[in-house]
C-alpha atoms as a PDB file:
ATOM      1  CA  UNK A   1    -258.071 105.212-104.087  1.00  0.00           C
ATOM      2  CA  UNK A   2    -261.162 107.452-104.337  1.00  0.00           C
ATOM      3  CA  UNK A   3    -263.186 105.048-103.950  1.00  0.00           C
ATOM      4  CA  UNK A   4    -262.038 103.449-101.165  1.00  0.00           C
ATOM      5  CA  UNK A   5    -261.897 106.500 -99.175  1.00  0.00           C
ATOM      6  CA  UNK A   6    -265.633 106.831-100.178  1.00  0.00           C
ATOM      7  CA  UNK A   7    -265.612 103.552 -98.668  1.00  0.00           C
ATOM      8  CA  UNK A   8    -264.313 104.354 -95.980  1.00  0.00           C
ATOM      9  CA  UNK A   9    -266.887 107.390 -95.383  1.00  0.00           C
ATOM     10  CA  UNK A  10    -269.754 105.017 -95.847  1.00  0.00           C
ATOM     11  CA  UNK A  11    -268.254 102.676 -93.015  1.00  0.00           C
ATOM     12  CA  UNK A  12    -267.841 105.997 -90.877  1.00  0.00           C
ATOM     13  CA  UNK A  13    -271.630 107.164 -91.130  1.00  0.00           C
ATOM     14  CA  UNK A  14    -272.909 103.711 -91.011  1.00  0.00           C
ATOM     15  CA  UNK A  15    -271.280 102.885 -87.475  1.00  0.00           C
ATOM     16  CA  UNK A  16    -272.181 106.408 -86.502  1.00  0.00           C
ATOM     17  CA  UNK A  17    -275.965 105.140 -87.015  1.00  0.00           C
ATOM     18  CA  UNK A  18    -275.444 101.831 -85.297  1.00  0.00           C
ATOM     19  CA  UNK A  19    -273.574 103.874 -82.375  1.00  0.00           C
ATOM     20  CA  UNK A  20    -276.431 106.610 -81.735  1.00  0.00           C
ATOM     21  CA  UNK A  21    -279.656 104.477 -83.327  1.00  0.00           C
ATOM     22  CA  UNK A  22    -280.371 101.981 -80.731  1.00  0.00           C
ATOM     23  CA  UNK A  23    -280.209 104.431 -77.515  1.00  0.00           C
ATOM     24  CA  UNK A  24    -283.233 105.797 -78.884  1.00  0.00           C
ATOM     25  CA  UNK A  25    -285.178 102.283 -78.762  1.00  0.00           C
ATOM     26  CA  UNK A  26    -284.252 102.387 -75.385  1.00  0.00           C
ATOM     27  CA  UNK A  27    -286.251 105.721 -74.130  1.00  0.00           C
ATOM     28  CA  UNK A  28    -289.331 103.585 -74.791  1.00  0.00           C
ATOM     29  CA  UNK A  29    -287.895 100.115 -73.034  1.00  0.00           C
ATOM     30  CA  UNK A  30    -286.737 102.211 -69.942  1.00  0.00           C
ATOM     31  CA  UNK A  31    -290.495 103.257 -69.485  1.00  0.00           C
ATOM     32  CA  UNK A  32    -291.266  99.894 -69.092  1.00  0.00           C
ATOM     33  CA  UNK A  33    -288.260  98.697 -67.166  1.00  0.00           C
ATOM     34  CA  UNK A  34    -290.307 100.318 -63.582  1.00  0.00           C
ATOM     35  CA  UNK A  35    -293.242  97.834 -63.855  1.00  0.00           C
ATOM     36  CA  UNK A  36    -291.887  94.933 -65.527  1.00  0.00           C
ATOM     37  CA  UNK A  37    -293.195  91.759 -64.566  1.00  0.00           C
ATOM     38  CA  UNK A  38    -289.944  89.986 -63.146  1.00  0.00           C
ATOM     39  CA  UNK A  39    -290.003  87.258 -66.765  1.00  0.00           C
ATOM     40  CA  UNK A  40    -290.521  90.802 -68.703  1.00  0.00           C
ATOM     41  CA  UNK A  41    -287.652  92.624 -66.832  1.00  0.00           C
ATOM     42  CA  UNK A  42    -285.140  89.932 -67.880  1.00  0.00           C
ATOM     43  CA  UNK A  43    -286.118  90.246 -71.855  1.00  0.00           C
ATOM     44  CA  UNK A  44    -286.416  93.913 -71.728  1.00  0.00           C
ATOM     45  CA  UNK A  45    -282.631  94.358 -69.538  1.00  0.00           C
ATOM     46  CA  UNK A  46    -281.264  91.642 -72.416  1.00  0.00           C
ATOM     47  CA  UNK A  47    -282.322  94.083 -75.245  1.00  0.00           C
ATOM     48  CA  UNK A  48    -280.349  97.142 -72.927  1.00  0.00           C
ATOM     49  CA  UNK A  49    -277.527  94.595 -72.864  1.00  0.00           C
ATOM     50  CA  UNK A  50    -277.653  94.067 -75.998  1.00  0.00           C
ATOM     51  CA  UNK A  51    -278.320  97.193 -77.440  1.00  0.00           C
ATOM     52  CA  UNK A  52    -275.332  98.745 -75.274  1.00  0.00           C
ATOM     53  CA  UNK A  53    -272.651  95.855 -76.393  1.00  0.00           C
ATOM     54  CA  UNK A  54    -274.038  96.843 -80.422  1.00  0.00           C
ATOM     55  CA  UNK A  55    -272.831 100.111 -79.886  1.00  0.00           C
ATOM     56  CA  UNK A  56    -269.408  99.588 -78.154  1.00  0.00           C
ATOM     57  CA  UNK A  57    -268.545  97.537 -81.157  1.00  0.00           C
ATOM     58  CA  UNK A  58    -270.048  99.944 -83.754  1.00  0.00           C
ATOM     59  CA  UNK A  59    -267.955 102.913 -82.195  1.00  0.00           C
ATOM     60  CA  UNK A  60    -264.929 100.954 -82.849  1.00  0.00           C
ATOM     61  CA  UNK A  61    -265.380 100.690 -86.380  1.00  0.00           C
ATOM     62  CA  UNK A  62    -266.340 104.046 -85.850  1.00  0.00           C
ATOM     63  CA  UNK A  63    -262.897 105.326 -84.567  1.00  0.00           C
ATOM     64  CA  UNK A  64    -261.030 103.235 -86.815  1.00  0.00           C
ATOM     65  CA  UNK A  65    -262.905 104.475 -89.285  1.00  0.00           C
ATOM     66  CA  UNK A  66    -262.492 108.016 -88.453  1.00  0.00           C
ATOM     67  CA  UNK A  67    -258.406 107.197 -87.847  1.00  0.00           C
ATOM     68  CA  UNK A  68    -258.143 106.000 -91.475  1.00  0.00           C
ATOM     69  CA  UNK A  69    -260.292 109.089 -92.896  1.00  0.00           C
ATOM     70  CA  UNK A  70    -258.066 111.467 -91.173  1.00  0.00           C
ATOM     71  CA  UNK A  71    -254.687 109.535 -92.135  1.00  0.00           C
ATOM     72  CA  UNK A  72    -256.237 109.731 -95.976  1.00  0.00           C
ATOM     73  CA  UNK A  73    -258.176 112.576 -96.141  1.00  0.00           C
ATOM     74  CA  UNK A  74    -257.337 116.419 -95.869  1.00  0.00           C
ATOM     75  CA  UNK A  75    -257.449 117.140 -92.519  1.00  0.00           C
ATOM     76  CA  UNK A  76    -254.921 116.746 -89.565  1.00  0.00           C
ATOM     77  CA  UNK A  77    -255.304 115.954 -85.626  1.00  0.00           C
ATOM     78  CA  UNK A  78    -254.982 119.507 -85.100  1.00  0.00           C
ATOM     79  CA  UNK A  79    -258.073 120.630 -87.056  1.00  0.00           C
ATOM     80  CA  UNK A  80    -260.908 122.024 -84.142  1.00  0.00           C
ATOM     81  CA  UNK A  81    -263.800 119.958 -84.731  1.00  0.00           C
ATOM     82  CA  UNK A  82    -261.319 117.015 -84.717  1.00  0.00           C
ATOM     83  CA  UNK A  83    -259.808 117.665 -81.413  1.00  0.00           C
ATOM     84  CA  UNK A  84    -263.606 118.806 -80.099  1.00  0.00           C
ATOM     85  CA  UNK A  85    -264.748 115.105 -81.393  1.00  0.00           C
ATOM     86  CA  UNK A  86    -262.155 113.041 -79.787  1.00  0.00           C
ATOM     87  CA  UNK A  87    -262.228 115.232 -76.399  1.00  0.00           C
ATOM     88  CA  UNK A  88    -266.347 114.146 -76.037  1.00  0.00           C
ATOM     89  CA  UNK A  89    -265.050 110.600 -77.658  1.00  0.00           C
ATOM     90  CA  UNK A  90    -262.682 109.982 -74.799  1.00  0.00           C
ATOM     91  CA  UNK A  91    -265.380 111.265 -72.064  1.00  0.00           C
ATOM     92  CA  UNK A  92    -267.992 109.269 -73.385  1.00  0.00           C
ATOM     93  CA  UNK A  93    -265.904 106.138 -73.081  1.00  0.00           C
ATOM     94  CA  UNK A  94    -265.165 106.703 -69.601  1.00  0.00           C
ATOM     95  CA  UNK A  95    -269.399 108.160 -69.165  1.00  0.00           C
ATOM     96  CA  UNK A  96    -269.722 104.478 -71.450  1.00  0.00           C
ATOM     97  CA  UNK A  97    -267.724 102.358 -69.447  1.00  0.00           C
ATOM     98  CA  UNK A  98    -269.373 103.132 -65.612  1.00  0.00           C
ATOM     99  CA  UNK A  99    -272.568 104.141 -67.137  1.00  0.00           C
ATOM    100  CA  UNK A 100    -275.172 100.842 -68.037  1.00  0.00           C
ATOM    101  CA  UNK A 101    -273.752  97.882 -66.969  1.00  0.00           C
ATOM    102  CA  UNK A 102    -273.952  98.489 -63.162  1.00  0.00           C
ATOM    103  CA  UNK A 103    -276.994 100.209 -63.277  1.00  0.00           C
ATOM    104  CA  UNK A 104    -278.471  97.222 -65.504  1.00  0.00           C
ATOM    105  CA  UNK A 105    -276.911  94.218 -62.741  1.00  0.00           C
ATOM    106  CA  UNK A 106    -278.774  96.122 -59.857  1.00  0.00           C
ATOM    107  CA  UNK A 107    -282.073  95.076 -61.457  1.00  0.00           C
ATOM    108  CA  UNK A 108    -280.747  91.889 -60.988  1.00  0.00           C
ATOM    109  CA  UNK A 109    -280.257  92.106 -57.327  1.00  0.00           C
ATOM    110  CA  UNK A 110    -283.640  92.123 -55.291  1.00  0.00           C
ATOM    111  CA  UNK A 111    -284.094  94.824 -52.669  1.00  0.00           C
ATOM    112  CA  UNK A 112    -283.361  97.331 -55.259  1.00  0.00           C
ATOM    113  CA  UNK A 113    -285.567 100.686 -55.706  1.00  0.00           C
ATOM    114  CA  UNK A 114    -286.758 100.030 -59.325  1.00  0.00           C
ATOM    115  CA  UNK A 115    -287.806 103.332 -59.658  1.00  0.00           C
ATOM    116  CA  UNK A 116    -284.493 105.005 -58.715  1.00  0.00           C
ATOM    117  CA  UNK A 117    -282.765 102.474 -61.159  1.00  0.00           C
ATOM    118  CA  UNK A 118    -284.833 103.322 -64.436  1.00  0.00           C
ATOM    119  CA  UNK A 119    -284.663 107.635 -63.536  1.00  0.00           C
ATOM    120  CA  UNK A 120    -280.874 106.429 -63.283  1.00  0.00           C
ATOM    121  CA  UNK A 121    -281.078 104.611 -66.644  1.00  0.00           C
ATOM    122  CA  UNK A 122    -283.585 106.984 -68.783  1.00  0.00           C
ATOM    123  CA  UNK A 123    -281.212 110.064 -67.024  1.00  0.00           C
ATOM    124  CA  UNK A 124    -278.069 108.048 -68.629  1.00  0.00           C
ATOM    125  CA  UNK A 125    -279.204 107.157 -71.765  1.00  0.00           C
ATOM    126  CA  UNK A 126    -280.362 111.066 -72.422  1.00  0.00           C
ATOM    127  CA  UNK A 127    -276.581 111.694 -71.254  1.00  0.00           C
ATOM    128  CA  UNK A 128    -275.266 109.956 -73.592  1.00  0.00           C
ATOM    129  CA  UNK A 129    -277.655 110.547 -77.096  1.00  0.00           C
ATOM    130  CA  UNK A 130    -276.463 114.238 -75.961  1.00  0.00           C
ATOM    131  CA  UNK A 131    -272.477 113.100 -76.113  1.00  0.00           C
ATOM    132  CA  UNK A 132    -272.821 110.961 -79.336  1.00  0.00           C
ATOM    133  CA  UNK A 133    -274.902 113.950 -80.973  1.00  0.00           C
ATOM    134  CA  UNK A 134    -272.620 116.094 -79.835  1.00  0.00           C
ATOM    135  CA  UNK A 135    -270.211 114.310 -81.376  1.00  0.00           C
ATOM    136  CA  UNK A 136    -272.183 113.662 -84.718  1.00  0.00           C
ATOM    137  CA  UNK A 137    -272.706 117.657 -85.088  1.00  0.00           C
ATOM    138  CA  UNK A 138    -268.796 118.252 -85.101  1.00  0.00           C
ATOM    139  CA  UNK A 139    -268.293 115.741 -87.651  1.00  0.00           C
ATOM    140  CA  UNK A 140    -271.310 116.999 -90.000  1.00  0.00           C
ATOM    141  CA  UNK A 141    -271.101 120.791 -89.455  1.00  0.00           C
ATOM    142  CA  UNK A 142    -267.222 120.606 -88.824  1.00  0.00           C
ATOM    143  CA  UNK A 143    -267.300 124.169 -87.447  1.00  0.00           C
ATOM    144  CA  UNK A 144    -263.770 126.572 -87.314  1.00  0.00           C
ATOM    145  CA  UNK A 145    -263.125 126.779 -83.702  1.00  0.00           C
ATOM    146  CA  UNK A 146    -259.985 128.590 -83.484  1.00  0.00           C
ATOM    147  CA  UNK A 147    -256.840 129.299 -86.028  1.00  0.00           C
END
């Protein structure tokens, strides 16, 4: 059993990469989302699409994950930097949810200020490295809120 809980903590900080890694690549794509050429702008708002829908999926193995660690390992729900984690989880998902995908169809539509649309995106994307590190730092330092 050891060793699949070790396993299982492998899983946990893997996804935790996967979820936090690529939003990084983006700082430098949103730079040149303002003066894309218009063939550019639809490879470089793929790779945000892309890079988005990688870590929506990676953040569910990395709750599931995170269930299955606290179900088998020695802390409970009620433990503080548990609670912190899954208060900034649920706000990212909502932050998540309303956050890219709108922003990343108004390129799409013509009219659109571009430069007003990647402040928007780079201003997002900081948003949320902030959330998921915030996240990462209760799970590493796993600091005694309260008790």
């Amino acid at each position: 059993m050891d060793w699949l809980y070790r396993f299982i903590i492998y899983l946990h900080v893997l996804s935790a990469i996967v979820s936090i890694g690529p939003f990084f690549l983006l700082l430098s794509i949103v730079k040149k989302l303002e003066a894309a050429a218009e063939e550019k702008l639809v490879s470089y708002l793929e790779i945000f699409r892309f890079a988005v829908r990688l870590s929506k999926h990676a953040g569910h193995v990395l709750v599931g994950s995170g269930v299955l660690l606290v179900l088998m390992g020695p802390w409970t729900w009620g433990t503080p930097w548990i609670i912190m984690t899954l208060v900034i989880l649920f706000l990212s998902l909502f932050f998540l949810a309303r956050a890219f995908s709108p922003t990343i169809r108004k390129f799409e539509e013509h009219g659109q200020d571009r430069a007003q649309l990647t402040a928007k995106l780079r201003r997002t994307t900081w948003i949320y490295i902030i959330l998921l590190s915030a996240m990462l730092w209760f799970m590493v330092v796993k600091p005694t809120l309260w008790w």
